[in-house]
N, C-alpha and C. Protein backbone atom coordinates (compact mmCIF):
# COMPACT_ATOMS: atom_id res chain seq x y z
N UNK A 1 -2.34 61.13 -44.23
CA UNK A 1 -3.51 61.03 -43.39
C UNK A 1 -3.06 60.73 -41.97
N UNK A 2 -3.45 61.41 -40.95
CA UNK A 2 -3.61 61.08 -39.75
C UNK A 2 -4.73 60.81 -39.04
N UNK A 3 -4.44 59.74 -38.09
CA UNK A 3 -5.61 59.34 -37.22
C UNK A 3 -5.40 60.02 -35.84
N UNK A 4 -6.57 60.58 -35.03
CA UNK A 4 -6.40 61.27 -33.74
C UNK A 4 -7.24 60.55 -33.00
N UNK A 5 -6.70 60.45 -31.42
CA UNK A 5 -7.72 60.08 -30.66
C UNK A 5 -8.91 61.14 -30.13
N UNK A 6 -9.76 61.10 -30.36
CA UNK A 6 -10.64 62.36 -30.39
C UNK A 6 -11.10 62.54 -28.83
N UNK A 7 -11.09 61.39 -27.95
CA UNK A 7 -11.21 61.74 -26.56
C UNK A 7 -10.84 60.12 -25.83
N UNK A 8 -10.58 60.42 -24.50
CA UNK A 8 -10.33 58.95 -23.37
C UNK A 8 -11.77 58.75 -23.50
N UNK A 9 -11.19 57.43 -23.31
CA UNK A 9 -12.36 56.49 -23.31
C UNK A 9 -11.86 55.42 -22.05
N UNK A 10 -12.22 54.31 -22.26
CA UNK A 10 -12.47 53.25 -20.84
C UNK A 10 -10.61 52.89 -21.72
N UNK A 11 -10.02 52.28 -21.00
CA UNK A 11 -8.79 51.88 -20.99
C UNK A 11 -9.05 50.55 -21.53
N UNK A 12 -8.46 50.20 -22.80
CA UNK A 12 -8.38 49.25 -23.76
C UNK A 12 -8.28 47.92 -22.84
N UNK A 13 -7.29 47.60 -22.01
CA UNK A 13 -6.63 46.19 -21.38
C UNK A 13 -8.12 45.80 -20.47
N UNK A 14 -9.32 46.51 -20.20
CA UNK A 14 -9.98 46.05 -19.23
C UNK A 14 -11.25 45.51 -19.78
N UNK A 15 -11.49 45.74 -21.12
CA UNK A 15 -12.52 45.29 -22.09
C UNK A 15 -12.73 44.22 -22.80
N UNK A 16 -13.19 43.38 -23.21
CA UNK A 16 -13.68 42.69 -23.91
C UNK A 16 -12.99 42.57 -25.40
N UNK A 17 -12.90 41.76 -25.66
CA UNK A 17 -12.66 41.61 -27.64
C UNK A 17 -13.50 43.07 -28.09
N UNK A 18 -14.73 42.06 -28.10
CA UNK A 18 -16.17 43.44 -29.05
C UNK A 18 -16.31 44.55 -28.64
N UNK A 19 -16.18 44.63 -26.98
CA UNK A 19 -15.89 46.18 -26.86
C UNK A 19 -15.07 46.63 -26.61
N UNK A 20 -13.57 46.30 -26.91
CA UNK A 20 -12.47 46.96 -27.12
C UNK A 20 -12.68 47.70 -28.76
N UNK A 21 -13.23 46.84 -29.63
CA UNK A 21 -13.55 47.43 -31.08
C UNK A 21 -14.48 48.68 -31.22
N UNK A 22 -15.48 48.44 -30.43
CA UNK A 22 -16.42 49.52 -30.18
C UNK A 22 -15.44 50.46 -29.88
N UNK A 23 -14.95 50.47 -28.77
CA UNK A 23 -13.98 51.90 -27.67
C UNK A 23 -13.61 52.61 -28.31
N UNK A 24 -12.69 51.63 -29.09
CA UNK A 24 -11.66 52.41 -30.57
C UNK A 24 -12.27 53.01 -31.59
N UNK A 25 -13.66 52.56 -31.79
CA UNK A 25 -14.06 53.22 -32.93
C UNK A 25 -14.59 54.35 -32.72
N UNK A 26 -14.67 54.80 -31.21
CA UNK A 26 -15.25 55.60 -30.69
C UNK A 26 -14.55 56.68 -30.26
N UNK A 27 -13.49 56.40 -30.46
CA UNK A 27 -12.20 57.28 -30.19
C UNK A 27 -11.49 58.09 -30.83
N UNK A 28 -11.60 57.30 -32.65
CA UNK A 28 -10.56 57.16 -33.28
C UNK A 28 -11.55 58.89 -34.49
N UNK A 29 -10.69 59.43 -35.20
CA UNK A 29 -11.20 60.06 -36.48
C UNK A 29 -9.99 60.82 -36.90
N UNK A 30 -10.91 60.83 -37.85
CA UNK A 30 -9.66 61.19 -39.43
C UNK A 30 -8.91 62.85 -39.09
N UNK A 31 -7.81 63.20 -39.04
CA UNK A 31 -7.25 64.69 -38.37
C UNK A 31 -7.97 65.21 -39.72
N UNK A 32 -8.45 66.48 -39.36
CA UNK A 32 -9.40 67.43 -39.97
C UNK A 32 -8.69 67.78 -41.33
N UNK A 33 -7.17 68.06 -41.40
CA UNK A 33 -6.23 68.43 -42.59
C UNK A 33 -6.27 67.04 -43.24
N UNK A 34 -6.60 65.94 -43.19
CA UNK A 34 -7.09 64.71 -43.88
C UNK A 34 -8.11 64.83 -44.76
N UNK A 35 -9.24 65.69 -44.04
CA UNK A 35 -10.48 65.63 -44.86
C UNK A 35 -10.31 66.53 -46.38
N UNK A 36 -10.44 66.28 -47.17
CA UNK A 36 -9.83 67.01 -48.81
C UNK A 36 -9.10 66.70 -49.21
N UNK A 37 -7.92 66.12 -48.70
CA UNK A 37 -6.58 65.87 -49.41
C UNK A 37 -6.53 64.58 -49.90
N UNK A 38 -6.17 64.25 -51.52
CA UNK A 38 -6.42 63.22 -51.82
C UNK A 38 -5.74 61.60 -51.06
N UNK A 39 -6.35 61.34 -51.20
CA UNK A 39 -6.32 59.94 -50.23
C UNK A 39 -5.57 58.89 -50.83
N UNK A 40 -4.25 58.58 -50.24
CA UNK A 40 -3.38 57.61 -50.72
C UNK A 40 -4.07 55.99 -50.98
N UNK A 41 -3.44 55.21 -51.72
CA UNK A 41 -3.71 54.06 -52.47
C UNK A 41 -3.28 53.09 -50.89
N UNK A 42 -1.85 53.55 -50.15
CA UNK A 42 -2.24 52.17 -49.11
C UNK A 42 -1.78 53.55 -48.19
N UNK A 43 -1.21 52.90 -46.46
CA UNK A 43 -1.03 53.44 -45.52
C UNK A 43 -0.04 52.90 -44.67
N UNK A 44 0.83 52.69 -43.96
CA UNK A 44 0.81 52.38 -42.79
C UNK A 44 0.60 52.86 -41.47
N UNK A 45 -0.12 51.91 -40.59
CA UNK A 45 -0.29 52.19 -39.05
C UNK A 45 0.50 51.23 -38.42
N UNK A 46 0.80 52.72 -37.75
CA UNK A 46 2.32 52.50 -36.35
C UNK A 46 1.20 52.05 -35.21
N UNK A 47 1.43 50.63 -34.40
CA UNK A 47 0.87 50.47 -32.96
C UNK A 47 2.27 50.15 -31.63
N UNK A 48 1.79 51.00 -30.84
CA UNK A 48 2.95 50.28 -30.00
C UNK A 48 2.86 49.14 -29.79
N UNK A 49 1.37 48.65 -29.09
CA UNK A 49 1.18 47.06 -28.52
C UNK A 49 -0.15 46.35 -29.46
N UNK A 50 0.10 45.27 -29.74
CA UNK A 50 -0.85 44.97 -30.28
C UNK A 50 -1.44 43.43 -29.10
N UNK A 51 -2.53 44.01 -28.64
CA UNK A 51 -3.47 42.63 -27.89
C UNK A 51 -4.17 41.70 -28.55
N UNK A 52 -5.20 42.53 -28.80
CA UNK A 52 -6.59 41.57 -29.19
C UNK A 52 -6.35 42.62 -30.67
N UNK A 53 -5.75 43.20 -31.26
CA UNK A 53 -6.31 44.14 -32.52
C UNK A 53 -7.33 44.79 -32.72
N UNK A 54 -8.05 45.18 -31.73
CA UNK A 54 -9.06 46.04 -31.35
C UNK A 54 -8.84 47.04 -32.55
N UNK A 55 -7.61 47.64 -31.69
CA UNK A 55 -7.39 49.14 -32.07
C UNK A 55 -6.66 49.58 -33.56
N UNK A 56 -5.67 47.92 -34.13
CA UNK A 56 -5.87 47.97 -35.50
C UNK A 56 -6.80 48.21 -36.07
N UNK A 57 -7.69 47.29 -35.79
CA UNK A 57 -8.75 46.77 -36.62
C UNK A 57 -9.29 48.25 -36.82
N UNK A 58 -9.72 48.86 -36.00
CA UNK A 58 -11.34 50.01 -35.73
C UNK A 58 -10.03 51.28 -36.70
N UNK A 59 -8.67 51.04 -36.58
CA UNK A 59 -8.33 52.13 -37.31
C UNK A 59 -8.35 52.01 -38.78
N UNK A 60 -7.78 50.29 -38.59
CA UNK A 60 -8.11 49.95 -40.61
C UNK A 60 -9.38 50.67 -41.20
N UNK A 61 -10.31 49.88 -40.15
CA UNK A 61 -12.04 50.19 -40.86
C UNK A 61 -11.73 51.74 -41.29
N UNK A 62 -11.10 52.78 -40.23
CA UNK A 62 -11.73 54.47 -40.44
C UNK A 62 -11.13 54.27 -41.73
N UNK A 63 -9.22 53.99 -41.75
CA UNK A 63 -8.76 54.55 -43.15
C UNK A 63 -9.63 53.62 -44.10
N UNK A 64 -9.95 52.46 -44.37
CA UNK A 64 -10.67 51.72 -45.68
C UNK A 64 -11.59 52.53 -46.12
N UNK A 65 -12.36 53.03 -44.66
CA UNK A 65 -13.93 53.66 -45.35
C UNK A 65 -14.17 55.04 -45.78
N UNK A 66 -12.31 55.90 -45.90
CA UNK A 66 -12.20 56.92 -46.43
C UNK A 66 -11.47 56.80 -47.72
N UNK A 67 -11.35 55.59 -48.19
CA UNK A 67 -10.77 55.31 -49.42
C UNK A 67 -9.81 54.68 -49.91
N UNK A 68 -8.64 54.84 -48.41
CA UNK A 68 -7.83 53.59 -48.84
C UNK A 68 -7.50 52.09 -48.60
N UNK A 69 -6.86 51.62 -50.00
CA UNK A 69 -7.07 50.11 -50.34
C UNK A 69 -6.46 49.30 -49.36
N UNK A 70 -5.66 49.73 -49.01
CA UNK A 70 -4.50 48.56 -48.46
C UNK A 70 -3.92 49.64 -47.08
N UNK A 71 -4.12 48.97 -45.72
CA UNK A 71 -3.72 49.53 -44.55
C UNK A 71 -2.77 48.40 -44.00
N UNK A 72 -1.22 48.67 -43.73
CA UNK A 72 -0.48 47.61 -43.35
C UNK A 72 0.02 48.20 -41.51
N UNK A 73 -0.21 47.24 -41.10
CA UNK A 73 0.35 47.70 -39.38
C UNK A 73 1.59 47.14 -38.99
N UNK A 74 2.40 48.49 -38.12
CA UNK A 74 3.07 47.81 -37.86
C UNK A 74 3.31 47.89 -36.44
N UNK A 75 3.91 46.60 -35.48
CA UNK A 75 3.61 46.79 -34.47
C UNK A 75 4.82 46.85 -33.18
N UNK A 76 5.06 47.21 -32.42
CA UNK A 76 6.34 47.35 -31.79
C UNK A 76 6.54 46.23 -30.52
N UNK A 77 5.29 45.97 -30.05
CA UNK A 77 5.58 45.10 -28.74
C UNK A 77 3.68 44.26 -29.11
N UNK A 78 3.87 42.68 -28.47
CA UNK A 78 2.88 42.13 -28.93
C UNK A 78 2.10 41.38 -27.35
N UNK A 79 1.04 41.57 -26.43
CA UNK A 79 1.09 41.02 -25.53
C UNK A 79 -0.15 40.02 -25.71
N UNK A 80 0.26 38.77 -24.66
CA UNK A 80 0.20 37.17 -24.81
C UNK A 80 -0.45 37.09 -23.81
C-alpha cells in the first residue's frame, strides 16, 4: 500500500496541532493500485520529521480505516 499526497496544502510547521491533522487528512489518499489489493495485517510508515504527529497520525487513521491492524512509524529526524 502506498500513501500519496494528493495536492499542497498550507505548509505543516505554520498550523496548529488540530489543524495540522485536518491539512494531512486532506492531503493524504490511498495510491489508486492500493484500492483491490488485499490489504496487509500491519504496515510501516517512513516520516522524515516528526513534530506534533499530525501527519502520522491522519496517515495511521487512512491505513486503519482501509483495514489495517497495526501501523508502526518510523521516523528519521524529531523537532523540539
Amino acid at each position: 500500500m502506498r500513501l500519496l499526497r494528493t495536492r499542497n496544502g498550507r505548509a505543516q510547521k505554520t498550523l496548529a496541532h488540530d489543524d495540522r491533522l485536518v491539512n494531512a487528512l486532506a492531503r493524504l489518499t490511498l495510491a489508486t493500485g492500493a484500492k483491490g489489493r488485499p490489504v496487509p495485517a500491519s504496515a510501516v510508515l517512513v516520516d522524515d520529521v516528526f513534530t506534533t504527529g499530525a501527519t502520522a497520525s491522519a496517515a495511521t487513521n487512512i491505513l486503519r480505516s482501509s483495514g489495517v491492524r497495526a501501523v508502526y512509524v518510523l521516523t528519521f529526524a524529531m523537532e523540539y
